[in-house]
Protein backbone atom coordinates (compact mmCIF):
# COMPACT_ATOMS: atom_id res chain seq x y z
CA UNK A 1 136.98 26.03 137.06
CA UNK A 2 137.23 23.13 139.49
CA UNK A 3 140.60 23.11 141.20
CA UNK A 4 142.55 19.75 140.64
CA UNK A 5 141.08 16.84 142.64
CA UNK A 6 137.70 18.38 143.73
CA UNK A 7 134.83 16.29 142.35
CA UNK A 8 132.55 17.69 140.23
CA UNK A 9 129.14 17.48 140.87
CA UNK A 10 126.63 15.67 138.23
CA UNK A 11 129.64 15.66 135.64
CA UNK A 12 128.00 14.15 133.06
CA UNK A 13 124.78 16.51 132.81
CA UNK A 14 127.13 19.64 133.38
CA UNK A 15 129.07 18.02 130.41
CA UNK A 16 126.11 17.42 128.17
CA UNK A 17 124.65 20.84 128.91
CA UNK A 18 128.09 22.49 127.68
CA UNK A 19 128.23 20.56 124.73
CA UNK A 20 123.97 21.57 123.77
CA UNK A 21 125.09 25.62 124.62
CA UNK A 22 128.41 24.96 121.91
CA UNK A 23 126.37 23.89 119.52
CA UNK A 24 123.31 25.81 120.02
CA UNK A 25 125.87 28.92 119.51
CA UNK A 26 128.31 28.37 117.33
CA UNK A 27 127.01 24.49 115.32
CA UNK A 28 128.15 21.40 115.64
CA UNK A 29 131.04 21.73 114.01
CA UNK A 30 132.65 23.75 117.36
CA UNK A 31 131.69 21.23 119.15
CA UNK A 32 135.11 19.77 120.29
CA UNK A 33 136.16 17.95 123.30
CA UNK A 34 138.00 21.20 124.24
CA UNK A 35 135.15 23.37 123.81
CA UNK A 36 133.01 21.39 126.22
CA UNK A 37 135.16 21.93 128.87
CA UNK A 38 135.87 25.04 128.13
CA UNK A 39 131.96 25.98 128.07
CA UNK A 40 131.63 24.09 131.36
CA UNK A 41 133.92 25.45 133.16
CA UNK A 42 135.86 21.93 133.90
CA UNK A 43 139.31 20.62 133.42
CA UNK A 44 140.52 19.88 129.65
CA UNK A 45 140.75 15.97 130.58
CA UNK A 46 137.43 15.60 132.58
CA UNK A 47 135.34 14.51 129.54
CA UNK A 48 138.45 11.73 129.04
CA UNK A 49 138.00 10.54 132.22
CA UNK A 50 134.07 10.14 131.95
CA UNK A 51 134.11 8.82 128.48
CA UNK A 52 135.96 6.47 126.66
CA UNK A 53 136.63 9.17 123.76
CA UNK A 54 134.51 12.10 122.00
CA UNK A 55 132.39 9.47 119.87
CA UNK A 56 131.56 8.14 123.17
CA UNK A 57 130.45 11.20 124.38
CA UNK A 58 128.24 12.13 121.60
CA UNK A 59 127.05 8.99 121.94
CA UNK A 60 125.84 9.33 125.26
CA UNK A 61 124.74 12.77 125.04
CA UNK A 62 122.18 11.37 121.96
CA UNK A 63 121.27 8.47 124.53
CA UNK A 64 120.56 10.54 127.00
CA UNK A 65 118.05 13.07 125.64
CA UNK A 66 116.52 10.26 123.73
CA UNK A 67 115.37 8.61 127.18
CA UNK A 68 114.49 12.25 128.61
CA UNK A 69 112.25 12.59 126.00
CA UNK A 70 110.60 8.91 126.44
CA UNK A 71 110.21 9.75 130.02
CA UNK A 72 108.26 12.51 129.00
CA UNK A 73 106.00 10.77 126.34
CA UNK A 74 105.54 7.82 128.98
CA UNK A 75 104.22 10.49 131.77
CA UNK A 76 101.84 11.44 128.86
CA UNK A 77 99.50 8.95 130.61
CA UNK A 78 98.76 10.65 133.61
CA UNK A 79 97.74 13.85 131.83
CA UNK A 80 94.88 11.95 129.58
CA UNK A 81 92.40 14.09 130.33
CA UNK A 82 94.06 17.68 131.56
CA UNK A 83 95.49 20.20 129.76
CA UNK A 84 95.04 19.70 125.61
CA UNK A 85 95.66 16.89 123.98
CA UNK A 86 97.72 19.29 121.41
CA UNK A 87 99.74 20.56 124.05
CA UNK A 88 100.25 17.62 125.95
CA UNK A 89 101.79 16.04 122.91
CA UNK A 90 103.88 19.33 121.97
CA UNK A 91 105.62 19.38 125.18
CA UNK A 92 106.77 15.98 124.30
CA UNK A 93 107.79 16.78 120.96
CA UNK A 94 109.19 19.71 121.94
CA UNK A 95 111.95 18.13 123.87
CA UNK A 96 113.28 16.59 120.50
CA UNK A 97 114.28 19.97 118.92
CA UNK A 98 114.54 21.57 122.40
CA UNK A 99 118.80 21.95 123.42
CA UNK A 100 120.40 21.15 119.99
CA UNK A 101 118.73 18.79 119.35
CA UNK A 102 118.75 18.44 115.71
CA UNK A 103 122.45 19.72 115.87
CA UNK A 104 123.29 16.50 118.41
CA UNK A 105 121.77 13.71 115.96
CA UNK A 106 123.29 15.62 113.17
CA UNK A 107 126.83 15.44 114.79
CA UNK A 108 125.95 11.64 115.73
CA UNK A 109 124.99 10.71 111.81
CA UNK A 110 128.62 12.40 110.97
CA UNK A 111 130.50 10.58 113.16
CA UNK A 112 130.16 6.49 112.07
CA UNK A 113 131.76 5.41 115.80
CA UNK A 114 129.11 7.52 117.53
CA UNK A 115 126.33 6.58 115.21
CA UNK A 116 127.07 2.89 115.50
CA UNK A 117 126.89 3.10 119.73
CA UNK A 118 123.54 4.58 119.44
CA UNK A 119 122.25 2.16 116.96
CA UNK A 120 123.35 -0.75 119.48
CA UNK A 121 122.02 0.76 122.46
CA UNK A 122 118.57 1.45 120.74
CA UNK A 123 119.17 -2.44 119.81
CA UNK A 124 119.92 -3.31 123.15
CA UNK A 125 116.47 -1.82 124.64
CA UNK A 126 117.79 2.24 125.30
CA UNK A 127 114.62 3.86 124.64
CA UNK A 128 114.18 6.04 121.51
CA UNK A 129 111.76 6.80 118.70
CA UNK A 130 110.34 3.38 119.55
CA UNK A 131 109.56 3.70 123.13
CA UNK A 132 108.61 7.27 122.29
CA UNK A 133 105.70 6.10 119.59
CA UNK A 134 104.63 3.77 121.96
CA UNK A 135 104.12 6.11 125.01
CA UNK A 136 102.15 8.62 122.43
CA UNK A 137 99.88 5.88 121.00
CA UNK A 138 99.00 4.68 124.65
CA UNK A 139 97.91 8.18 125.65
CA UNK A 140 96.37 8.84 122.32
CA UNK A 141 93.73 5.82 123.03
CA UNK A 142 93.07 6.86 126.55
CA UNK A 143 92.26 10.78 124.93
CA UNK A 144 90.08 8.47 122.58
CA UNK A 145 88.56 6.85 125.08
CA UNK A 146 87.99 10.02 127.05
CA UNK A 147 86.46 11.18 123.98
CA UNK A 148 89.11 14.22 123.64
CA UNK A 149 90.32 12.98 120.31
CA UNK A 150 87.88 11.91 116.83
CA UNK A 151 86.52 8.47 118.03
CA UNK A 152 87.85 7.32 114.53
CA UNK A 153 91.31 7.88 115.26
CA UNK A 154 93.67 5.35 114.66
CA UNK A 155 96.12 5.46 117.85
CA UNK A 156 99.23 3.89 116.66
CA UNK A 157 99.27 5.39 112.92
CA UNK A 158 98.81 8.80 114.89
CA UNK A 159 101.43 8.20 116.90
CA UNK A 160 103.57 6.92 113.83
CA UNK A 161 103.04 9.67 111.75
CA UNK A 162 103.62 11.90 114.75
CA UNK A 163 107.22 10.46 115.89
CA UNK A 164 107.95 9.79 112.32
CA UNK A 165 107.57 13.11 110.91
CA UNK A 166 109.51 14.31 114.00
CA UNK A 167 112.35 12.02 113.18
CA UNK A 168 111.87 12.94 109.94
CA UNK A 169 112.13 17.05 110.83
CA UNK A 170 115.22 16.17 113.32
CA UNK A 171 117.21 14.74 110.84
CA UNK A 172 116.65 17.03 108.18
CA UNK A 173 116.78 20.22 110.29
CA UNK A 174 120.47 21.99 111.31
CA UNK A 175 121.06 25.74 113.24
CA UNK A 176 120.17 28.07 111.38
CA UNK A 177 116.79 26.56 109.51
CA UNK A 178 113.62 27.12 109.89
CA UNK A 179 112.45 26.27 113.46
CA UNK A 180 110.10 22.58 112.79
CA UNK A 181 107.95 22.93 115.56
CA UNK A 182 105.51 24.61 114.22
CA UNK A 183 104.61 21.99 111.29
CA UNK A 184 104.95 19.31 113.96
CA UNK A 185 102.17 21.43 115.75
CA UNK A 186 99.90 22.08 111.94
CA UNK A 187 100.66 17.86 112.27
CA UNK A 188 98.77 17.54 115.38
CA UNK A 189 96.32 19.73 114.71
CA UNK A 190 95.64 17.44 111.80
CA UNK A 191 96.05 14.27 113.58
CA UNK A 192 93.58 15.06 116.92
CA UNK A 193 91.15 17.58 115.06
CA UNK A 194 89.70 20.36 117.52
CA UNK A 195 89.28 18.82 120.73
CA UNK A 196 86.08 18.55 122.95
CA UNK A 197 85.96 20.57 126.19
């Protein structure tokens, strides 16, 4: 534990990481203020002095793996044309369900304060499914124009129905259930066909 007036280093991520290991082993409903320091090894007020309050923090936590993930769809454009076009895109869709992460929007959704932050940041520009689509359907048309994906294919309704059923899959999936990767991956499969060499 951090003795009394040492600053922590990276608070926040050591926080969030807690707070996806709580929930990844024991569900979102031990996920308590209490228990993230705990888990982290911090003092009991440390998340109060970061955050505004726990719906803040759940908040943020939601916020923040949202934008990892965009960062990862938008470096999807300098891999057109390496690796597989399937595994390109599972890597990225991956890091939805990766660390809790149907658990965390699940905990957002039951907490109104929490849910209502996120739904004004994603207003305000945070990035999110929408940024996420985007970044797919962009790397999806230079595939297509690389000729790695059916010349036919329609970009942005692949992309849609990509990020869509994963929304879809993250919001109806809890700990415990089936693991949704692997339809998201029968999905692509569909989507981008087998894949030239």
């Amino acid at each position: 534990m951090s003795p009394r007036g040492v600053a922590t280093p990276d608070v926040r991520e050591r926080l969030f990481a807690a707070a996806e290991r709580v929930v990844e082993r024991d569900g979102p409903g031990a996920l308590t203020s209490r228990a993230v320091t705990t888990e982290a090894g911090c003092a009991k007020g440390l998340l109060h002095a970061h955050f505004a309050g726990f719906d803040e923090f759940v908040a943020e936590l939601c916020l923040d793996r949202f934008a990892r993930t965009a960062g990862k769809a938008r470096a999807l454009a300098g891999l057109a044309g390496r690796g597989t076009v399937a595994g390109n895109l599972d890597a990225v869709v991956s890091a939805l369900f990766d660390s809790g992460g149907p658990a965390v929007s699940g905990l957002v959704m039951a907490r109104p304060p929490a849910a209502l932050r996120v739904r004004e940041a994603l207003e305000g520009g945070a990035p999110g499914f929408a940024a996420i689509e985007e970044a797919v359907a962009g790397y999806l048309a230079a595939e297509r124009d690389l000729g790695r994906v059916p010349a036919g294919l329609d970009p942005a309704a692949a992309a849609l129905a990509l990020v869509g059923a994963s929304h879809h899959l993250l919001m109806t999936s809890w700990p415990g259930s089936p693991d949704p990767r692997p339809a998201v991956r029968r999905l692509v499969t569909a989507l981008v066909g087998a894949e030239a060499p």
